[in-house]
N, C-alpha and C. Protein backbone atom coordinates (compact mmCIF):
# COMPACT_ATOMS: atom_id res chain seq x y z
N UNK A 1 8.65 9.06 -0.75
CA UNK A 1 7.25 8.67 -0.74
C UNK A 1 6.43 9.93 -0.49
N UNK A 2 5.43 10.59 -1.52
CA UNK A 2 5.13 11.57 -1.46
C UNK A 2 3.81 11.31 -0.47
N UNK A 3 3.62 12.11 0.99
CA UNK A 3 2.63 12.15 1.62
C UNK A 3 2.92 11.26 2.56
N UNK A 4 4.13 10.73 2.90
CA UNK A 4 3.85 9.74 3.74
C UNK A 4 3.91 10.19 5.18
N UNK A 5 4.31 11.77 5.88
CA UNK A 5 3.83 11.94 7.20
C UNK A 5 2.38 11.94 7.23
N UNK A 6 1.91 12.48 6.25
CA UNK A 6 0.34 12.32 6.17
C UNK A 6 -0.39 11.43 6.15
N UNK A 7 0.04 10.60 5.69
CA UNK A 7 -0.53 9.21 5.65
C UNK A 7 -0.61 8.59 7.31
N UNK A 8 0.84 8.78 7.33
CA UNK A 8 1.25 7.86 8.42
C UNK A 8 0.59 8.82 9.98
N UNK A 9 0.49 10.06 9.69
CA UNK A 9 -0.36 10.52 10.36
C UNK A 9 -1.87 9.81 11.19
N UNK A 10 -2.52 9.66 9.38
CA UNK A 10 -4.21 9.22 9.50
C UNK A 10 -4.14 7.93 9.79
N UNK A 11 -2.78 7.20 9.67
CA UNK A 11 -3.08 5.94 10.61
C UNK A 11 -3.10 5.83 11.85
N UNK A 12 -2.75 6.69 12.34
CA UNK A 12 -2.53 6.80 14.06
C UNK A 12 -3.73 7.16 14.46
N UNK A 13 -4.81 8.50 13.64
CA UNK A 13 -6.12 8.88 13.63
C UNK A 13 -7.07 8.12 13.68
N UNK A 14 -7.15 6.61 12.89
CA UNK A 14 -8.01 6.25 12.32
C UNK A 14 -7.80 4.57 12.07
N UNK A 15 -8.74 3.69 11.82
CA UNK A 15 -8.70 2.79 11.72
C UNK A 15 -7.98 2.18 10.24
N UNK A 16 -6.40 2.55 10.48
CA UNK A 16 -6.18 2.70 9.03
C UNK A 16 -5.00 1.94 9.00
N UNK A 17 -4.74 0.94 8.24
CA UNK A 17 -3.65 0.22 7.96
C UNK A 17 -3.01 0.65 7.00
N UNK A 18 -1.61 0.61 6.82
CA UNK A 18 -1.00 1.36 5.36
C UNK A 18 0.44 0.46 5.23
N UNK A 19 0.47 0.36 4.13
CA UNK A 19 1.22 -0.74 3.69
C UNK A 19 2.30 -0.08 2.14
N UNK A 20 3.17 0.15 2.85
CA UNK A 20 4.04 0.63 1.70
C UNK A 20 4.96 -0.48 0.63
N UNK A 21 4.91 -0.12 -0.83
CA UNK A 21 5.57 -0.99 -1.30
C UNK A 21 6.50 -0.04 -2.58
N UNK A 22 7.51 -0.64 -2.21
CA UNK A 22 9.01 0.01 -2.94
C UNK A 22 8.90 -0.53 -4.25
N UNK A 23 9.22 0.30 -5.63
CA UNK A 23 9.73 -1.25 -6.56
C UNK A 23 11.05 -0.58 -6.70
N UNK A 24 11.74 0.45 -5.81
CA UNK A 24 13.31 0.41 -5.58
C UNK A 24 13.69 0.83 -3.70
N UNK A 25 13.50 0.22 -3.39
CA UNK A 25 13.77 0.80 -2.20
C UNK A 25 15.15 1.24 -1.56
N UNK A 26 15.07 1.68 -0.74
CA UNK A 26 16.66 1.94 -0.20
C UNK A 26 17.49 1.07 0.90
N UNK A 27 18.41 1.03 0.46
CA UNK A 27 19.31 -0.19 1.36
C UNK A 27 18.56 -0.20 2.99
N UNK A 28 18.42 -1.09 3.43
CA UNK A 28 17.19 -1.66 4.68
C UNK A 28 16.58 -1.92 5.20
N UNK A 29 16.01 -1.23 3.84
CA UNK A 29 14.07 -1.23 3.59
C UNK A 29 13.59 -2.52 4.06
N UNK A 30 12.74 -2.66 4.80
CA UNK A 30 12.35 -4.33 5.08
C UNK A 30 10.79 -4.30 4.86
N UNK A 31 9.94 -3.38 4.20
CA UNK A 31 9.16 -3.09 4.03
C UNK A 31 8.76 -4.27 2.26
N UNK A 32 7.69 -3.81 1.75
CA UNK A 32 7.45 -4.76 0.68
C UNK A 32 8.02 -4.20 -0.92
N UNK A 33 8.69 -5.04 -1.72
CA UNK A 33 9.54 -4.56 -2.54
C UNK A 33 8.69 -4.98 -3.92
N UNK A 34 9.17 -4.45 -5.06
CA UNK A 34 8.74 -4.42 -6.02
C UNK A 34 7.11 -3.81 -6.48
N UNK A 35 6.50 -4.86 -7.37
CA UNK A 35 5.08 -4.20 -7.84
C UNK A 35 3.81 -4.55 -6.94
N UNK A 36 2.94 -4.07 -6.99
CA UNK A 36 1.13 -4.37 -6.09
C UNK A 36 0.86 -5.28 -7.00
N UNK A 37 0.89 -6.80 -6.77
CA UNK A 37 0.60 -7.86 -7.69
C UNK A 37 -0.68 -8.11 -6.97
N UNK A 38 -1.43 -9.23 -7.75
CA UNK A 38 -2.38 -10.31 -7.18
C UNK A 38 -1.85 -10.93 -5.80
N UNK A 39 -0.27 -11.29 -6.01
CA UNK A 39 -0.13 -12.10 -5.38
C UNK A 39 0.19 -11.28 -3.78
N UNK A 40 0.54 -9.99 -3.73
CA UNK A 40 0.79 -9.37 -3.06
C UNK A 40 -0.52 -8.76 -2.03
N UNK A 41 -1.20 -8.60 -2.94
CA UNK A 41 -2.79 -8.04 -2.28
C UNK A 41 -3.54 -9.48 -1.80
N UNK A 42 -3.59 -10.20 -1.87
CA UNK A 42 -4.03 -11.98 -1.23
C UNK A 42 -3.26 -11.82 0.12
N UNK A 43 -2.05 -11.42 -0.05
CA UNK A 43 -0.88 -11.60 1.32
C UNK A 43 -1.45 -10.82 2.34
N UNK A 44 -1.85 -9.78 1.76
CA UNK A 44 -2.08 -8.37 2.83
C UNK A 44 -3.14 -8.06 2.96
N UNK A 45 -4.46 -8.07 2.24
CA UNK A 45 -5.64 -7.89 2.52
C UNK A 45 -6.47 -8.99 2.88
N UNK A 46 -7.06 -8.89 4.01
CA UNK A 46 -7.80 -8.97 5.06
C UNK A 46 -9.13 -10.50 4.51
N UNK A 47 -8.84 -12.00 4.74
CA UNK A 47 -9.50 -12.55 3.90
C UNK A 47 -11.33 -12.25 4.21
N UNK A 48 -11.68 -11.05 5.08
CA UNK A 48 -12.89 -10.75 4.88
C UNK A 48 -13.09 -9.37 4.60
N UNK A 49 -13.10 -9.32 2.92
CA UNK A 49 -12.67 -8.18 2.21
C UNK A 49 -13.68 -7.36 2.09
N UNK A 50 -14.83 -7.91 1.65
CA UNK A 50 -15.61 -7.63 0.92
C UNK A 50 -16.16 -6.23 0.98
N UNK A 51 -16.50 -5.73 2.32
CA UNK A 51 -17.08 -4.43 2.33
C UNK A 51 -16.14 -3.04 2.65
N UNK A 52 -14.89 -3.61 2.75
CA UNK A 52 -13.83 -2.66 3.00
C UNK A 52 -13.72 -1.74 1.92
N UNK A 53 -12.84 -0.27 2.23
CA UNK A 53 -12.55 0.55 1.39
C UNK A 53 -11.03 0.53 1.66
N UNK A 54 -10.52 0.64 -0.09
CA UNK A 54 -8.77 0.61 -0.02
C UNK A 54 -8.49 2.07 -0.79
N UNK A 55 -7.81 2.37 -0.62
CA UNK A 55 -7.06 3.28 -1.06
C UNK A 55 -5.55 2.86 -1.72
N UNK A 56 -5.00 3.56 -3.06
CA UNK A 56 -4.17 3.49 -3.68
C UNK A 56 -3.45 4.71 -4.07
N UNK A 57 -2.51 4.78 -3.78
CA UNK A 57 -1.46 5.93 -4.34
C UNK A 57 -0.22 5.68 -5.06
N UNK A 58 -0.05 6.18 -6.58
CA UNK A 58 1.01 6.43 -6.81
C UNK A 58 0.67 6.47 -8.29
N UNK A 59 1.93 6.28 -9.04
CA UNK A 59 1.74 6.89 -10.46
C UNK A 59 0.68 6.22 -11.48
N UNK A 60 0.20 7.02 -11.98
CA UNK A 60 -0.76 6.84 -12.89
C UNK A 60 -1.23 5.11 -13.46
N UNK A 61 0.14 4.65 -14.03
CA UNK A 61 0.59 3.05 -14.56
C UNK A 61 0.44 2.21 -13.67
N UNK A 62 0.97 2.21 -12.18
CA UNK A 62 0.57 1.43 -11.29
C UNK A 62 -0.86 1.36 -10.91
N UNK A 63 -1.68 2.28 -10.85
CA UNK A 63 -2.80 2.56 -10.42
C UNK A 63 -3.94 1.98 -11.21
N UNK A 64 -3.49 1.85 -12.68
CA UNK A 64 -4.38 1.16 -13.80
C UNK A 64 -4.11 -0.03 -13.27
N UNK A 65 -2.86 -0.65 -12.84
CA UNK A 65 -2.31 -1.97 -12.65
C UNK A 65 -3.06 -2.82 -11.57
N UNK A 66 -2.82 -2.08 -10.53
CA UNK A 66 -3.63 -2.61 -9.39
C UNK A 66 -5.63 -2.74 -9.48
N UNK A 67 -5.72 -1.44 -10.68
CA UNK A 67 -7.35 -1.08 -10.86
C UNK A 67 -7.87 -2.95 -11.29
């Protein structure tokens, strides 16, 4: 996961939740697997969304996906 002391850094900094998702993870992972669906972002974001800022990282294809 590219950046993730950094990340995991600015969550300790900051009012920052971070939510990693594998679509291969490694044997133990108990973290969230596969793609950033609809159904996945309903699960995890906050049902009073509206004025929040999210952030997204990762390859190009996912990023259109989630856009």
């Amino acid at each position: 996961m590219t950046f993730r002391e950094e990340i995991d850094t600015l969550a300790t900094r900051m009012q920052l939740t971070v939510v990693y998702v594998l679509d291969e993870p490694p044997t133990g992972w108990s973290g969230e697997r596969g793609w950033v669906t609809r159904e996945l972002l309903e699960r995890r974001l906050p049902a009073a969304r509206g004025n929040a800022e999210y952030f997204v990282c990762g390859p190009a294809g996912m990023i259109r996906a989630v856009e």
